[in-house]
C-alpha atoms as a PDB file:
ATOM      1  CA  UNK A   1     142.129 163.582  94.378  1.00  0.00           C
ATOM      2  CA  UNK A   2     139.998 162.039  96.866  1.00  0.00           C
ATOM      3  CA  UNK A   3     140.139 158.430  98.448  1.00  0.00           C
ATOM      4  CA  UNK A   4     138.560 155.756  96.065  1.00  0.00           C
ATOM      5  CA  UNK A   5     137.270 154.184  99.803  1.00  0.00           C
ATOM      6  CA  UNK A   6     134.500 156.249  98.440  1.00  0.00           C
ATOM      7  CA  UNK A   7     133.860 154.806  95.723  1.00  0.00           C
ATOM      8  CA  UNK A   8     132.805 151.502  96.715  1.00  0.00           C
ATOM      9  CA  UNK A   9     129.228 150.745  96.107  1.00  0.00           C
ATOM     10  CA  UNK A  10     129.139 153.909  93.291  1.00  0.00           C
ATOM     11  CA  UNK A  11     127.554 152.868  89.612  1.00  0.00           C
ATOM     12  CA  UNK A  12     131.156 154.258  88.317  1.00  0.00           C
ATOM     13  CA  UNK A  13     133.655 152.481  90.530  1.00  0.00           C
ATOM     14  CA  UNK A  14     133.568 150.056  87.382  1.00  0.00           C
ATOM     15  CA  UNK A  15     135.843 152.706  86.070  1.00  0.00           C
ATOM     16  CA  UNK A  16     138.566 152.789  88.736  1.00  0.00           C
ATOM     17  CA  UNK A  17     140.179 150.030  86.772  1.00  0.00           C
ATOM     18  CA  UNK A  18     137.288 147.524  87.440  1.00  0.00           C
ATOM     19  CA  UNK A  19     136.736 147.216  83.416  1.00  0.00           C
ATOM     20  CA  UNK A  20     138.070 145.253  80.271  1.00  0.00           C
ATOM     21  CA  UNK A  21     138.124 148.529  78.720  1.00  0.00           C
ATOM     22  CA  UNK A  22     141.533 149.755  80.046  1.00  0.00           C
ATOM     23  CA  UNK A  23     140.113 152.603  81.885  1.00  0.00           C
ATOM     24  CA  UNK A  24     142.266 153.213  85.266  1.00  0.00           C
ATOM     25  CA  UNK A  25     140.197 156.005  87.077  1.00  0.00           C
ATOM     26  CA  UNK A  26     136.830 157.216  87.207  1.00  0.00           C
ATOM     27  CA  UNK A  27     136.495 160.997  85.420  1.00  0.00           C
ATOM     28  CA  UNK A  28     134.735 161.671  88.993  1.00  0.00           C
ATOM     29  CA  UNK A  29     137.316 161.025  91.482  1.00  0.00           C
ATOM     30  CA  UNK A  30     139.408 164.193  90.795  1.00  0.00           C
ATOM     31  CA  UNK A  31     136.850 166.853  91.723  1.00  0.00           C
ATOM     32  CA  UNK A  32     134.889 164.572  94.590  1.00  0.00           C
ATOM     33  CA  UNK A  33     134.280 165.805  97.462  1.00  0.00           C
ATOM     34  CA  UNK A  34     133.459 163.992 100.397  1.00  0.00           C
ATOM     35  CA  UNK A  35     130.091 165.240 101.909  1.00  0.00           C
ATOM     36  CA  UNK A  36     127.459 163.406 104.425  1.00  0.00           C
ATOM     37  CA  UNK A  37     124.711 161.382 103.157  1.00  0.00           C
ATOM     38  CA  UNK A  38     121.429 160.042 104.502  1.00  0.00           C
ATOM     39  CA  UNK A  39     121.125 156.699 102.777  1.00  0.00           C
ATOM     40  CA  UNK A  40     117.786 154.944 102.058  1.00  0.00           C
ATOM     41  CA  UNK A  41     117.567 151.141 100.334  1.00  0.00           C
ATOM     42  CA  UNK A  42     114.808 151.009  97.516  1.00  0.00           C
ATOM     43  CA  UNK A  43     113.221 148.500  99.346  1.00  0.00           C
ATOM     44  CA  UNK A  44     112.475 150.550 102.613  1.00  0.00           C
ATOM     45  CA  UNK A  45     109.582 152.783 103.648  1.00  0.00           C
ATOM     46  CA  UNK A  46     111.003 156.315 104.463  1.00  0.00           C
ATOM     47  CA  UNK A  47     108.934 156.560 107.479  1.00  0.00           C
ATOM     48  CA  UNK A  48     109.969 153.360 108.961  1.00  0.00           C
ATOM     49  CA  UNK A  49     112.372 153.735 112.674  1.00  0.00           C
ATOM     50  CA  UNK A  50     115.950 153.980 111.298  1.00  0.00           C
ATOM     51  CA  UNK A  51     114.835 153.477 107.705  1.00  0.00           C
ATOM     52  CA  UNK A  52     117.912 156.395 106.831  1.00  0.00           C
ATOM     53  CA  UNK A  53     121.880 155.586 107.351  1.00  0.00           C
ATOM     54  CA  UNK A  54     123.754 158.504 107.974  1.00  0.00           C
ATOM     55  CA  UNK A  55     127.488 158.285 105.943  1.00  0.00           C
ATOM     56  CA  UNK A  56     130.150 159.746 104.143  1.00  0.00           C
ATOM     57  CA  UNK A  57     130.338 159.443 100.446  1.00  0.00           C
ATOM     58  CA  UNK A  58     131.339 161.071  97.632  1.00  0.00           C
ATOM     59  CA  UNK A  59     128.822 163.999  96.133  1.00  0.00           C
ATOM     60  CA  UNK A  60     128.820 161.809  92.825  1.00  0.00           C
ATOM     61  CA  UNK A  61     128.129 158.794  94.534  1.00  0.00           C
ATOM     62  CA  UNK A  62     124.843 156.648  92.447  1.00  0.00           C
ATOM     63  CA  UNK A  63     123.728 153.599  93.087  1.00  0.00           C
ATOM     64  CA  UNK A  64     120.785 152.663  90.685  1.00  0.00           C
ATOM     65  CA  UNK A  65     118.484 150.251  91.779  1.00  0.00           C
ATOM     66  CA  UNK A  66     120.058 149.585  95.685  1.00  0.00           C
ATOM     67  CA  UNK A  67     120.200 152.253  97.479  1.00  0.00           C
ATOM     68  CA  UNK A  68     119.855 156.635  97.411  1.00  0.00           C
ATOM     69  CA  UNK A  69     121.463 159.081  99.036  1.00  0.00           C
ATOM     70  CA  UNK A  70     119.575 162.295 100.391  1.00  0.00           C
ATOM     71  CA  UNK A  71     121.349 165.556 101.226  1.00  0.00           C
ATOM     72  CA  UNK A  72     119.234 166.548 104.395  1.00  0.00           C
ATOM     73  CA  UNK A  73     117.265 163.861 106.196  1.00  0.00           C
ATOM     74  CA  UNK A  74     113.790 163.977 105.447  1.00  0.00           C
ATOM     75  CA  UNK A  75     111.245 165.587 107.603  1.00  0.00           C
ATOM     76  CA  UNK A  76     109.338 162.142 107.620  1.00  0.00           C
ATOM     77  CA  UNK A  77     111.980 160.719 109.505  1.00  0.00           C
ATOM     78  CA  UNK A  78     112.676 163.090 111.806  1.00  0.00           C
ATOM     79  CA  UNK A  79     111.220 162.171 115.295  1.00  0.00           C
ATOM     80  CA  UNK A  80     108.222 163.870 116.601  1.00  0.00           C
ATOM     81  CA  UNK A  81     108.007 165.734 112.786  1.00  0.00           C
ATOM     82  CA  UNK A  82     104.340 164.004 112.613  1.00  0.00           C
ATOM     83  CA  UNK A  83     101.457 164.888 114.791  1.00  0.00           C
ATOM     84  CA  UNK A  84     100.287 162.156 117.112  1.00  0.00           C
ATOM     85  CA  UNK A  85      97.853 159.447 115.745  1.00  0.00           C
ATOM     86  CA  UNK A  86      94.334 159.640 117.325  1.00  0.00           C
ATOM     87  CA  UNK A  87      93.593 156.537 118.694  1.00  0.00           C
ATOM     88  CA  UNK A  88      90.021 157.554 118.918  1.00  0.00           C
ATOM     89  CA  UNK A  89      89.964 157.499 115.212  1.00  0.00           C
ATOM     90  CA  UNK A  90      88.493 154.668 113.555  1.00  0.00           C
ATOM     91  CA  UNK A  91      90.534 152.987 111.018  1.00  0.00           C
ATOM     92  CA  UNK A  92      89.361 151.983 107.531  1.00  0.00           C
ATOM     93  CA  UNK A  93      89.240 148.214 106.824  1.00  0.00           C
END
């Protein structure tokens, strides 16, 4: 069983006895395994300087509607991945 630390954040940490409904444990936590993450909000452009948060999460880890979690970071974000901008280029209004 892995460390519910973990879970915090996760869509199904309502089931490690966060509920009404009696349920103790989320039917996750046996079989998680604790992998790194490159984590994104919603709300942020993916190209944007430190846009990505590299941490360490559980594989099953969702979040709907704050936050994702990408297995590799994303060649957009990776520092000299684009070609220089022209500056000669004119720029459309």
């Amino acid at each position: 069983m892995s460390d519910r630390k973990f879970c915090d954040g996760c869509d199904s940490d309502f089931y490690n006895g966060k509920n009404p409904l009696g349920v103790a444990k989320c039917w996750h936590l046996d079989t998680a395994r604790v992998v790194t993450r490159y984590r994104i909000g919603w709300w942020t452009a993916p190209t944007a300087p430190g846009a990505f948060t590299k941490v360490q999460t559980h594989h099953c880890h969702t979040a709907s509607g704050r936050y994702q979690d990408q297995e590799k970071l994303p060649e957009c974000a990776v520092v000299g991945s684009r070609p220089p901008r022209n500056p000669n280029t004119e720029r459309a209004p």
